[in-house]
Structure formats: structure tokens, C-alpha cells
C-alpha atoms as a PDB file:
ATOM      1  CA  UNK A   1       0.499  -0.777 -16.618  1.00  0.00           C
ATOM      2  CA  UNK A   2      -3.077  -2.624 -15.569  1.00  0.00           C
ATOM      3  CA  UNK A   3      -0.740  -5.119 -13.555  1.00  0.00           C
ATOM      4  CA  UNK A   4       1.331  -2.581 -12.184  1.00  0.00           C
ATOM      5  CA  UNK A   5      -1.232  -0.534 -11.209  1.00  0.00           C
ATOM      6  CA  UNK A   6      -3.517  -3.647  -9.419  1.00  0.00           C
ATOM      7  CA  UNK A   7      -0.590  -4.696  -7.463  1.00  0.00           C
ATOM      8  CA  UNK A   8       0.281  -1.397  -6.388  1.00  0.00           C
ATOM      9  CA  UNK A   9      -3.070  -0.190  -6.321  1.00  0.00           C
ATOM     10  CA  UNK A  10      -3.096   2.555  -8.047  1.00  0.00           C
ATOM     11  CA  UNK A  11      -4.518   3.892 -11.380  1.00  0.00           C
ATOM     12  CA  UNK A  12      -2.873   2.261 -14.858  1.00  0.00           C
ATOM     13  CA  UNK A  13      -2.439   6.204 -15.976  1.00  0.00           C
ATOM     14  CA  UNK A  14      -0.683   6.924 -12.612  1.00  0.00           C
ATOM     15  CA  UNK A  15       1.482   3.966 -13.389  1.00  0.00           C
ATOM     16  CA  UNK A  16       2.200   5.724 -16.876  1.00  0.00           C
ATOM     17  CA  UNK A  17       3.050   9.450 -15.693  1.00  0.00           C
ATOM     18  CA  UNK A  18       5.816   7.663 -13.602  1.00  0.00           C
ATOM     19  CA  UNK A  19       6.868   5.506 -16.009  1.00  0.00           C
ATOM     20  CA  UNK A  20       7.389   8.496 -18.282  1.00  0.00           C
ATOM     21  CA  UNK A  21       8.857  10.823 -15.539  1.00  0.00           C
ATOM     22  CA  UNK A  22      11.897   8.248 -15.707  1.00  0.00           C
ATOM     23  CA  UNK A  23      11.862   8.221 -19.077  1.00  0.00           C
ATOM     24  CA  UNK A  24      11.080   4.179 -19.627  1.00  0.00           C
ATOM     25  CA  UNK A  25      10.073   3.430 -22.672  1.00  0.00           C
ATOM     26  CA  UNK A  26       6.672   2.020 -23.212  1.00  0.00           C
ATOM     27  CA  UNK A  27       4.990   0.027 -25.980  1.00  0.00           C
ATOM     28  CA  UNK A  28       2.052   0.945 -27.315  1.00  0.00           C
ATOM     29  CA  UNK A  29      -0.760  -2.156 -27.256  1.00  0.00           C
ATOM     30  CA  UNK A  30      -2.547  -1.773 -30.074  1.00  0.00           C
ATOM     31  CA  UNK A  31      -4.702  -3.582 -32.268  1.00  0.00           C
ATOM     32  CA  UNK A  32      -3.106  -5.679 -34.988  1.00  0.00           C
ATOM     33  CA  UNK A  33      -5.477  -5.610 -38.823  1.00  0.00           C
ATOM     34  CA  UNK A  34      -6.764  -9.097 -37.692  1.00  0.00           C
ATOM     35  CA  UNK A  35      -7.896  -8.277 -34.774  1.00  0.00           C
ATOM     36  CA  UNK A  36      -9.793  -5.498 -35.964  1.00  0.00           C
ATOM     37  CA  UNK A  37     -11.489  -7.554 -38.208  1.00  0.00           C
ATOM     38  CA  UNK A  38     -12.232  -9.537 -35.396  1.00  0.00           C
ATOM     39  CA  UNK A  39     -13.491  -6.465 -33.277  1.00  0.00           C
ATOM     40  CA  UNK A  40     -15.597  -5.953 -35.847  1.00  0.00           C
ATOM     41  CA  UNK A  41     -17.242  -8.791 -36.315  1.00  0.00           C
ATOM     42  CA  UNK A  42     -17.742  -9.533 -32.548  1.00  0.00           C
ATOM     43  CA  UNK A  43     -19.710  -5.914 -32.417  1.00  0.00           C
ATOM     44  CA  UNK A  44     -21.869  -6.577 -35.068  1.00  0.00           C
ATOM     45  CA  UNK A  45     -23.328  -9.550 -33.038  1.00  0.00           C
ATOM     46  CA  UNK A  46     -24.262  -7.021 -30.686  1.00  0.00           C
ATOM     47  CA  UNK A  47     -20.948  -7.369 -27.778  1.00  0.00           C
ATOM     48  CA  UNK A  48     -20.413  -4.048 -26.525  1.00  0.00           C
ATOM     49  CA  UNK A  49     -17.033  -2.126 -27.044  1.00  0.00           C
ATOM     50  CA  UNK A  50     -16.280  -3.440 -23.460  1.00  0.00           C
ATOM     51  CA  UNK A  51     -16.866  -6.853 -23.724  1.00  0.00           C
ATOM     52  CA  UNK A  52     -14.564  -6.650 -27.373  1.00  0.00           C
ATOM     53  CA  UNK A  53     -12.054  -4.854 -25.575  1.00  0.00           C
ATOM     54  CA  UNK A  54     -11.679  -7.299 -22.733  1.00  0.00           C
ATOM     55  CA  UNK A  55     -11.779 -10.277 -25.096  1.00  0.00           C
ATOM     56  CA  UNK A  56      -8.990  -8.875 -27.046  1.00  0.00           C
ATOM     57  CA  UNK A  57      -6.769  -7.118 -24.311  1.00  0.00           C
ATOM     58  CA  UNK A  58      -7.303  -3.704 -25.127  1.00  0.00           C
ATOM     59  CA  UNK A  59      -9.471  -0.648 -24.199  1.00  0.00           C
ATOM     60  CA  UNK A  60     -12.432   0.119 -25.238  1.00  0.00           C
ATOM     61  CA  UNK A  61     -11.732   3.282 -26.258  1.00  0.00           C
ATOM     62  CA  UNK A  62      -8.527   1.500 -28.786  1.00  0.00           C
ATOM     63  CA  UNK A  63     -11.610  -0.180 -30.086  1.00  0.00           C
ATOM     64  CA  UNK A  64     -13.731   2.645 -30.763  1.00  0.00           C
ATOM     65  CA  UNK A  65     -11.102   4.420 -32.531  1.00  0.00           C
ATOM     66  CA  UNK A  66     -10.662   1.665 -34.985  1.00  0.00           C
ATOM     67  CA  UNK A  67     -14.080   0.798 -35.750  1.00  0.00           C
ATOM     68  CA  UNK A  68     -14.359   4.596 -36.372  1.00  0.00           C
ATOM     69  CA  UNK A  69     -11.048   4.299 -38.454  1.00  0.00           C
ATOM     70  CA  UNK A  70     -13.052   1.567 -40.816  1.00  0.00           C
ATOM     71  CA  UNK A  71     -16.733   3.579 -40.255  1.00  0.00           C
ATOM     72  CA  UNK A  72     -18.275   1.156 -38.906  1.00  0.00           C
ATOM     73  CA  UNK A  73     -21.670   2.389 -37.169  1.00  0.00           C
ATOM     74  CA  UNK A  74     -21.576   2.649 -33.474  1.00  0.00           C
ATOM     75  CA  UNK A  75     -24.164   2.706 -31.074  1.00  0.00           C
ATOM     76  CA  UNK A  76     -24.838   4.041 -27.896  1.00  0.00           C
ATOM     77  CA  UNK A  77     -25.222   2.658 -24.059  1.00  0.00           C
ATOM     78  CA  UNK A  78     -28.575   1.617 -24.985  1.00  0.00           C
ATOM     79  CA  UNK A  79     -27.976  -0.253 -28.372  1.00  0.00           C
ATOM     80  CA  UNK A  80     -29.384   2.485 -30.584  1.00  0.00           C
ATOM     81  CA  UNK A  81     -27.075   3.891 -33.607  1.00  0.00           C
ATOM     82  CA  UNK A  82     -25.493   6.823 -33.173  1.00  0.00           C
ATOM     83  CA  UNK A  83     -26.177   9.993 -34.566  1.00  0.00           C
END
């Protein structure tokens, strides 16, 4: 959807809602048990969840929800933990 959406340019979630309309089926990029453990590890020596995200292929957001999934301690935009 990224490429699609860069050569067409248009959004990646644009690219999805028409993808869907005709009914294509998608996969769903995800983050395998090693990689997490990888995320993981790569946050804790203070990467952001970009950074992770881009190193591994995924969103940031896919890597929020699985450091959540483990509870592992986040922190915020200016390195301090979250409440």
C-alpha cells in the first residue's frame, strides 16, 4: 500500500479503501514474536517507536501495540515515561 500509494501519490489508507471497495484481499504485515523481541530491545536503547518501526518495516503504531501487548513502559515525545 506505501508503494502504491508513493507512485500514485496518494495516501497508503486511500490505497486501502480501494483496495477493499474491489474486494482484494490484503495481508496483514505484522510483527512476527522475534521481531518483537527485537522491537523491544531496540527501544530500550532509547530508538523511538519510529525509528523501530522503519527498521523493521512496520508502523509505529504496530509497534506500540505490541510493546503494550508485553507491558513494556513507553515514553512520550520527549523521552519521559508515561503515565
Amino acid at each position: 500500500m506505501y508503494e502504491l500509494g508513493d507512485r500514485f501519490g496518494i495516501d497508503r489508507r486511500t490505497v486501502s479503501n480501494i483496495l477493499k471497495r474491489h474486494d482484494v484481499p490484503m495481508r496483514r504485515r505484522g510483527l512476527v514474536p522475534e521481531k518483537v523481541d527485537d522491537a523491544i530491545h531496540l527501544y530500550s536503547l532509547g530508538w523511538s517507536l519510529a525509528r523501530v518501526g522503519a527498521h523493521l518495516g512496520v508502523d509505529h503504531t504496530t509497534v506500540l501495540a505490541k510493546l503494550r501487548e508485553r507491558g513494556i513502559p513507553t515514553r512520550d515525545t520527549h523521552g519521559r515515561p508515561r503515565s
